[in-house]
N, C-alpha and C. Protein backbone atom coordinates (compact mmCIF):
# COMPACT_ATOMS: atom_id res chain seq x y z
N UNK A 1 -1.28 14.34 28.41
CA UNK A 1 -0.49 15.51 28.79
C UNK A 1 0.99 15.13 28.86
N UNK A 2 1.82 16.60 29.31
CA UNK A 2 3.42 15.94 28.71
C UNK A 2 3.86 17.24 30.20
N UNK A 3 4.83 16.15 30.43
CA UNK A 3 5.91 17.42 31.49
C UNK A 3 5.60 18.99 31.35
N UNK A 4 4.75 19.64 31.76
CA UNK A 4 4.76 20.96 32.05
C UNK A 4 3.70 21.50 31.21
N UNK A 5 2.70 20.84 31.00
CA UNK A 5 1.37 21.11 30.37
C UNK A 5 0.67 21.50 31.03
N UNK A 6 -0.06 22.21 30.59
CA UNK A 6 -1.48 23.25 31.22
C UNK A 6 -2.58 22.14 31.09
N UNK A 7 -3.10 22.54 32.39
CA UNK A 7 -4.37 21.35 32.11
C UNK A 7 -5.50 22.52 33.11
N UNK A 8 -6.77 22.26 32.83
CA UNK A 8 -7.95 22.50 33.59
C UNK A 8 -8.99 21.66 34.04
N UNK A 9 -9.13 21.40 35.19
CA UNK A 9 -9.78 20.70 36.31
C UNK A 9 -11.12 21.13 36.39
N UNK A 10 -12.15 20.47 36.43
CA UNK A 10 -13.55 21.07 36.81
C UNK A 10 -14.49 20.06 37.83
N UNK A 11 -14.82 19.77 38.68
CA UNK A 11 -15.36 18.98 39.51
C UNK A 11 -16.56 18.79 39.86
N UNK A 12 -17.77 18.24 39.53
CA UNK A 12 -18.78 18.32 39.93
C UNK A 12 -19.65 19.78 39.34
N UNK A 13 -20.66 20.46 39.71
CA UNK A 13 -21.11 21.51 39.12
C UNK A 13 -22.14 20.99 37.90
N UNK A 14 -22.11 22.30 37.58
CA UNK A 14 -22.61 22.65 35.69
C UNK A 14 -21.77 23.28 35.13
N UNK A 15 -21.60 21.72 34.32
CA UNK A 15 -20.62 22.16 32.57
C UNK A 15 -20.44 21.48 31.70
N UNK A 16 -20.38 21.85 30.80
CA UNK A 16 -20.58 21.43 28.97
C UNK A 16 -19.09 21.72 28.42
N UNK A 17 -18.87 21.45 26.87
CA UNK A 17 -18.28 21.48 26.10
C UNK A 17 -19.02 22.41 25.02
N UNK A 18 -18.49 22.85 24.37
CA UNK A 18 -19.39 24.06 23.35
C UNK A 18 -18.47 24.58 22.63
N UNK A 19 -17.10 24.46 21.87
CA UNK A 19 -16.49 24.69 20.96
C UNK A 19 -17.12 25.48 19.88
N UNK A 20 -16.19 26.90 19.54
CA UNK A 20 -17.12 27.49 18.57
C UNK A 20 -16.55 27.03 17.36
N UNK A 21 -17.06 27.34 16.08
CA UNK A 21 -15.98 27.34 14.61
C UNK A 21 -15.06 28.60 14.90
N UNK A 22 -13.35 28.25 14.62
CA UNK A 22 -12.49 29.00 14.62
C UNK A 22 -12.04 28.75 16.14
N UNK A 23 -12.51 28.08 16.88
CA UNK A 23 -11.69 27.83 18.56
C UNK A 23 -10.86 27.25 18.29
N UNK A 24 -9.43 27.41 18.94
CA UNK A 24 -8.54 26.32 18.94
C UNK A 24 -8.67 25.26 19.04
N UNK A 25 -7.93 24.43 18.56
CA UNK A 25 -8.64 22.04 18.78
C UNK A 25 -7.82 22.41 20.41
N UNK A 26 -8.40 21.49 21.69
CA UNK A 26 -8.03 21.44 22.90
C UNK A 26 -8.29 19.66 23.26
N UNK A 27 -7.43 18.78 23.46
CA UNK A 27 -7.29 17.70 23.83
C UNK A 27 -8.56 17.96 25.13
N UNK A 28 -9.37 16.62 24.86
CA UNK A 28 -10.25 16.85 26.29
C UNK A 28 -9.54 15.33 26.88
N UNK A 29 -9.47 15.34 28.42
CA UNK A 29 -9.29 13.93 29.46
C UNK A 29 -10.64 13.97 30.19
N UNK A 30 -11.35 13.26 29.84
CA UNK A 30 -12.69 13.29 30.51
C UNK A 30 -12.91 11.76 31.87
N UNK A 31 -13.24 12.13 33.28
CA UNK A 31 -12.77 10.93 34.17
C UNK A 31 -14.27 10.52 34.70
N UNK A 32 -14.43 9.96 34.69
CA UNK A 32 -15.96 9.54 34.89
C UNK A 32 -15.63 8.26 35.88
N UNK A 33 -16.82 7.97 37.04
CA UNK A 33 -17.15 6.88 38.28
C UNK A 33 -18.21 6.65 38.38
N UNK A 34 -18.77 5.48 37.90
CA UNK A 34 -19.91 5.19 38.13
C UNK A 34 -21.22 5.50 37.20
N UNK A 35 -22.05 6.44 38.22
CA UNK A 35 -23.15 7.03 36.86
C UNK A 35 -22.79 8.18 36.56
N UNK A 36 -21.56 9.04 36.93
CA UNK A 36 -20.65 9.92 36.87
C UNK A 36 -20.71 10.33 35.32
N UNK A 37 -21.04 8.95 34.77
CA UNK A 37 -20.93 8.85 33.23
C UNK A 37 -21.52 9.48 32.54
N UNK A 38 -22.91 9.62 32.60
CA UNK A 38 -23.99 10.35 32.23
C UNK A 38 -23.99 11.93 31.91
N UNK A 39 -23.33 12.74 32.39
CA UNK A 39 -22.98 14.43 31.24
C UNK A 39 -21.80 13.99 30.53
N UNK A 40 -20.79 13.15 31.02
CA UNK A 40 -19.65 12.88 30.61
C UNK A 40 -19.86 12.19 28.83
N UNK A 41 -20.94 11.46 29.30
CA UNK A 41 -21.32 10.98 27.46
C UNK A 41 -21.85 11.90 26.57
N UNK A 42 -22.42 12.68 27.17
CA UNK A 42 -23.56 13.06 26.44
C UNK A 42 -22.05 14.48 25.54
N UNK A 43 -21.39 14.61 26.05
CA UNK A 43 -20.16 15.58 25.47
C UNK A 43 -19.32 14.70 25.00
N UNK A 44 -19.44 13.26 24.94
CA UNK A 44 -18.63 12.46 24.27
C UNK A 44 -19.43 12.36 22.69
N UNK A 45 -20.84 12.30 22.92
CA UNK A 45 -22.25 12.63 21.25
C UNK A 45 -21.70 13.48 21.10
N UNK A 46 -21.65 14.49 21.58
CA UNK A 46 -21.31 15.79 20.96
C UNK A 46 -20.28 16.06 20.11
N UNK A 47 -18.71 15.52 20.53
CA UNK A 47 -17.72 15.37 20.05
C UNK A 47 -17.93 15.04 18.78
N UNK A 48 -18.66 13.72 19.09
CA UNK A 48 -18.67 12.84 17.63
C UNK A 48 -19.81 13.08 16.72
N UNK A 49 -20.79 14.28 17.39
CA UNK A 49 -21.16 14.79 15.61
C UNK A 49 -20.77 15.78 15.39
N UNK A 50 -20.09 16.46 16.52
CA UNK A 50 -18.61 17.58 15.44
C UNK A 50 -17.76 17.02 14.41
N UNK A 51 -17.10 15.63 14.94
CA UNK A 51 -16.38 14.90 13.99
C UNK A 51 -17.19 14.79 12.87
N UNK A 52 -18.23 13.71 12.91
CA UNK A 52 -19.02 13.25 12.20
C UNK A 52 -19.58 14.69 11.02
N UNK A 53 -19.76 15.61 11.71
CA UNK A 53 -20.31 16.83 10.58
C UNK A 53 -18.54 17.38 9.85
N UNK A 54 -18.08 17.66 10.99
CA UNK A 54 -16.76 17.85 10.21
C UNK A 54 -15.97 17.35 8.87
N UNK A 55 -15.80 15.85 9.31
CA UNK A 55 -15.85 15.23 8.16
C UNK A 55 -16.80 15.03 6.81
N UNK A 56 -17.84 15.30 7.11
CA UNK A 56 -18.99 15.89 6.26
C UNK A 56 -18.91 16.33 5.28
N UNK A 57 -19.09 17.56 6.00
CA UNK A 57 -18.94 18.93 5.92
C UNK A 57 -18.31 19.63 5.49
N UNK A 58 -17.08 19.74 6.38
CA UNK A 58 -16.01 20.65 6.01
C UNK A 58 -16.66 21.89 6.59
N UNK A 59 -16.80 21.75 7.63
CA UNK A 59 -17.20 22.70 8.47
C UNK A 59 -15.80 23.63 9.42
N UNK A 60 -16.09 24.27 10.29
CA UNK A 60 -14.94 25.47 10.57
C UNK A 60 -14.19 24.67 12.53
N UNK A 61 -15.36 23.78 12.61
CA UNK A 61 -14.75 23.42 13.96
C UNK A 61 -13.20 22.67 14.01
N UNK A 62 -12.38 23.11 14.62
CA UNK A 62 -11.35 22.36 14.60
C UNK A 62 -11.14 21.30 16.12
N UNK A 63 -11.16 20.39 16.30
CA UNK A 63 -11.11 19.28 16.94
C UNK A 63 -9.94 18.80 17.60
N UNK A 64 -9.39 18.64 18.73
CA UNK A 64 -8.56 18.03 19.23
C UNK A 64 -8.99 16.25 19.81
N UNK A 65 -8.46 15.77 20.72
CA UNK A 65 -9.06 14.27 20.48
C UNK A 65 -9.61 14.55 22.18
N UNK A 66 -10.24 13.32 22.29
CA UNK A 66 -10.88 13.38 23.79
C UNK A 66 -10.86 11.59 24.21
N UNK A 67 -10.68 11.78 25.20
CA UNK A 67 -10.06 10.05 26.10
C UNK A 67 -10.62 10.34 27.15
N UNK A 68 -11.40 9.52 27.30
CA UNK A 68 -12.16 9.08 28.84
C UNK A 68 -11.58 8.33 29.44
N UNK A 69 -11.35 8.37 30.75
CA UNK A 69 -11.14 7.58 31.70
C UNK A 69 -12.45 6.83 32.19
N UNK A 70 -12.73 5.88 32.74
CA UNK A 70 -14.26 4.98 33.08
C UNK A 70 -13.96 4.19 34.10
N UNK A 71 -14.42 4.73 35.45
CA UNK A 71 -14.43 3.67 36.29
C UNK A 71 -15.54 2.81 36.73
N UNK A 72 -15.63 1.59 37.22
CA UNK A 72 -16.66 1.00 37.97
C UNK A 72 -16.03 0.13 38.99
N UNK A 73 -16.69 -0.67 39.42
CA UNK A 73 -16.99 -1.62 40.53
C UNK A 73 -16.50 -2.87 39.32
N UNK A 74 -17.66 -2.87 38.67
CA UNK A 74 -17.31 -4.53 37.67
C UNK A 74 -18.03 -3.96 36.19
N UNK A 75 -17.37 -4.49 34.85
CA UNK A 75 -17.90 -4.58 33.59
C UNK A 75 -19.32 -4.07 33.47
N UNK A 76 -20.21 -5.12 34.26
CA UNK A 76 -21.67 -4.63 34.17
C UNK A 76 -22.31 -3.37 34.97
N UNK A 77 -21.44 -2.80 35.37
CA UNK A 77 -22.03 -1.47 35.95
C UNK A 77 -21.20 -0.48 35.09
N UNK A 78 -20.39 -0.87 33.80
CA UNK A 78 -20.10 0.48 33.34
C UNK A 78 -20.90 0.73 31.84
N UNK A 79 -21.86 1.81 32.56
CA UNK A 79 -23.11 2.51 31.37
C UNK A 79 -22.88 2.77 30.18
N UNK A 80 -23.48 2.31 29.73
CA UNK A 80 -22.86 2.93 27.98
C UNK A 80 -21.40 2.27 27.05
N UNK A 81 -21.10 1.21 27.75
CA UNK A 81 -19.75 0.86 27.56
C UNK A 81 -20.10 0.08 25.87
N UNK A 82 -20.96 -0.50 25.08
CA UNK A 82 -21.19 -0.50 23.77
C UNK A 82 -20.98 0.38 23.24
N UNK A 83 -22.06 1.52 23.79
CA UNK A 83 -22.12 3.01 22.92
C UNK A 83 -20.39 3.67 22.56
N UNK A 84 -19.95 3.96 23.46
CA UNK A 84 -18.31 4.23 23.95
C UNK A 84 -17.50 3.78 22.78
N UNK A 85 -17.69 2.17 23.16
CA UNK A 85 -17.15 1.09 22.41
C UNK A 85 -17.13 1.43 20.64
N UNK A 86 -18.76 1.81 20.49
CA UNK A 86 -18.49 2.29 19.00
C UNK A 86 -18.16 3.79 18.74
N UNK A 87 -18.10 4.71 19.49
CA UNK A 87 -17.64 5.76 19.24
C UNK A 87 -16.55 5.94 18.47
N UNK A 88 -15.52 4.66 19.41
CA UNK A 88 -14.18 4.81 19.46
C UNK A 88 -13.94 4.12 17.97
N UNK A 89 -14.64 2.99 17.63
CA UNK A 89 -14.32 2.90 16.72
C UNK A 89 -14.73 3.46 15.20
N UNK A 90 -15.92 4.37 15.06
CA UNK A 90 -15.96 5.05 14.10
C UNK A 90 -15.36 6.38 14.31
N UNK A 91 -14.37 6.37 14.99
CA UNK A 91 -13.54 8.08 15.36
C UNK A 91 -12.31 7.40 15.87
N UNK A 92 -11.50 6.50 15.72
CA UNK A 92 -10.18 6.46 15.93
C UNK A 92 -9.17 7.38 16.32
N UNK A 93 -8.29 7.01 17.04
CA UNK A 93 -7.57 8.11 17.52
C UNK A 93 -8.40 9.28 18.22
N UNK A 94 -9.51 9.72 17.63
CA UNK A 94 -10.11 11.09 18.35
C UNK A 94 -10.88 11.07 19.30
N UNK A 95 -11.38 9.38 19.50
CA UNK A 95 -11.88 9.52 20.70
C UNK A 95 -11.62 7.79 21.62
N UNK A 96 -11.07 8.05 22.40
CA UNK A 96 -10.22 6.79 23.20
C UNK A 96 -11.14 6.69 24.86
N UNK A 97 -11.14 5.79 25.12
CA UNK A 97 -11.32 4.92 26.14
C UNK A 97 -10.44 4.02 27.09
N UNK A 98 -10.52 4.05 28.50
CA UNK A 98 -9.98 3.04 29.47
C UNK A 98 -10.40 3.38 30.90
N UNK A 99 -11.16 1.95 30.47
CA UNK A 99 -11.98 1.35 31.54
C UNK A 99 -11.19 0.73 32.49
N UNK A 100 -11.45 1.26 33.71
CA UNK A 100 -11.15 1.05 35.09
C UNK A 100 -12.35 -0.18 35.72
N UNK A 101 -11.89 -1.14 35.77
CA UNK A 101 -12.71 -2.08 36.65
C UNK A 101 -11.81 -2.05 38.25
N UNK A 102 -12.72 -2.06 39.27
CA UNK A 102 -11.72 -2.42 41.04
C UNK A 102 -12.22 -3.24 41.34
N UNK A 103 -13.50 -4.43 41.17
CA UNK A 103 -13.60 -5.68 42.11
C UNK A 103 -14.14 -6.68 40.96
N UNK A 104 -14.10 -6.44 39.59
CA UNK A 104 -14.00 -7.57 38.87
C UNK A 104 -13.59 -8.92 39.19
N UNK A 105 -14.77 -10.06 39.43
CA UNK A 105 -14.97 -11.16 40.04
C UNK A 105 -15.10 -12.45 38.59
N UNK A 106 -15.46 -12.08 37.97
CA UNK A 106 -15.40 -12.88 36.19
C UNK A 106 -14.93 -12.36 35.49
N UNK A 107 -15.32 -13.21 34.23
CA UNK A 107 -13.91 -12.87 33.25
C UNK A 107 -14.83 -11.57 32.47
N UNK A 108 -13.79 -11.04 31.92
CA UNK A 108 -13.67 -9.75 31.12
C UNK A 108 -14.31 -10.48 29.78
N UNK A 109 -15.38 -9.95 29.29
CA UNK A 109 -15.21 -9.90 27.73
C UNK A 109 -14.37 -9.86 26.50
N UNK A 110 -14.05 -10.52 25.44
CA UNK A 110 -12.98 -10.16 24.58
C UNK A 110 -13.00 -9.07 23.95
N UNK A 111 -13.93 -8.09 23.99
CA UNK A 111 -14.41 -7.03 23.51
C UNK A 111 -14.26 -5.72 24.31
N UNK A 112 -14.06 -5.88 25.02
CA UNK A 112 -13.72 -5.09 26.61
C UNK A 112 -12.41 -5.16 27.03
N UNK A 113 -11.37 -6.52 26.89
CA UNK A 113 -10.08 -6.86 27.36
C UNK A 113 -9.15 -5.58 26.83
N UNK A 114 -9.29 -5.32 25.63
CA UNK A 114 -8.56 -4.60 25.37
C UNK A 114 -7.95 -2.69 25.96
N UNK A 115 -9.33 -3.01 26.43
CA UNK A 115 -9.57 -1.40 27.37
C UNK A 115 -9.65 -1.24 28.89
N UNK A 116 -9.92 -2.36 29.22
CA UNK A 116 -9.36 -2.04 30.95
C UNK A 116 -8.44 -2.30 31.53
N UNK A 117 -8.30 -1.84 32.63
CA UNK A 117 -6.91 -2.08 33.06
C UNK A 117 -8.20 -1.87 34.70
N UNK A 118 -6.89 -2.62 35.65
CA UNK A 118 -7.38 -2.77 37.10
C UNK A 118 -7.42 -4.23 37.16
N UNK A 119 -8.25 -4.90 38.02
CA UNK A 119 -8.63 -6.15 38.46
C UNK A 119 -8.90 -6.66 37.19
């Protein structure tokens, strides 16, 4: 987001992502804690077989990019962090990651270094 951007907040509840063909592309910031993660991914698949068909395809959805935020405790409690990991890299730019570690006690992976920030 940029100085004086519209943003929408949603907290807890029931809710999805569901973009029709012909919706405007809308940047998603998706913030996930813990197992927090779990609807948060499952609209991160989603993304990426819009991309994935899009590019295809040539289908009508138009796409903005989506960046998760990921927190945990330490490396090994953040779920899905492979899966993530390759998202990002067969969708560049459109779909980003940064992992929040707070009591990281060992070392970071070289595969991981590049995406967290915290302890």
């Amino acid at each position: 987001c940029t100085l004086d951007s519209e943003v929408a907040l949603r907290v807890g509840g029931d809710f999805f992502f569901d973009p029709q063909p012909g919706d405007s592309p809308v940047n998603l910031v998706l913030i996930a804690g813990g197992v927090g993660i779990n609807p948060l991914f499952s609209i991160l698949l989603h993304i990426a077989d819009l991309h994935g068909y899009q590019e295809g395809k040539g289908n009508r959805h138009r796409l903005g990019t989506a960046k998760l935020y990921y927190s945990a405790k330490a490396t090994s409690e953040l779920l899905f962090k492979k899966n993530i990991l390759g998202l990002m890299k067969a969708f560049p730019g459109k779909i980003t990651c940064s992992f929040h570690v707070t009591q990281q006690r060992s070392q970071i992976c070289k595969e991981l270094q590049p995406h967290i920030t915290g302890k």
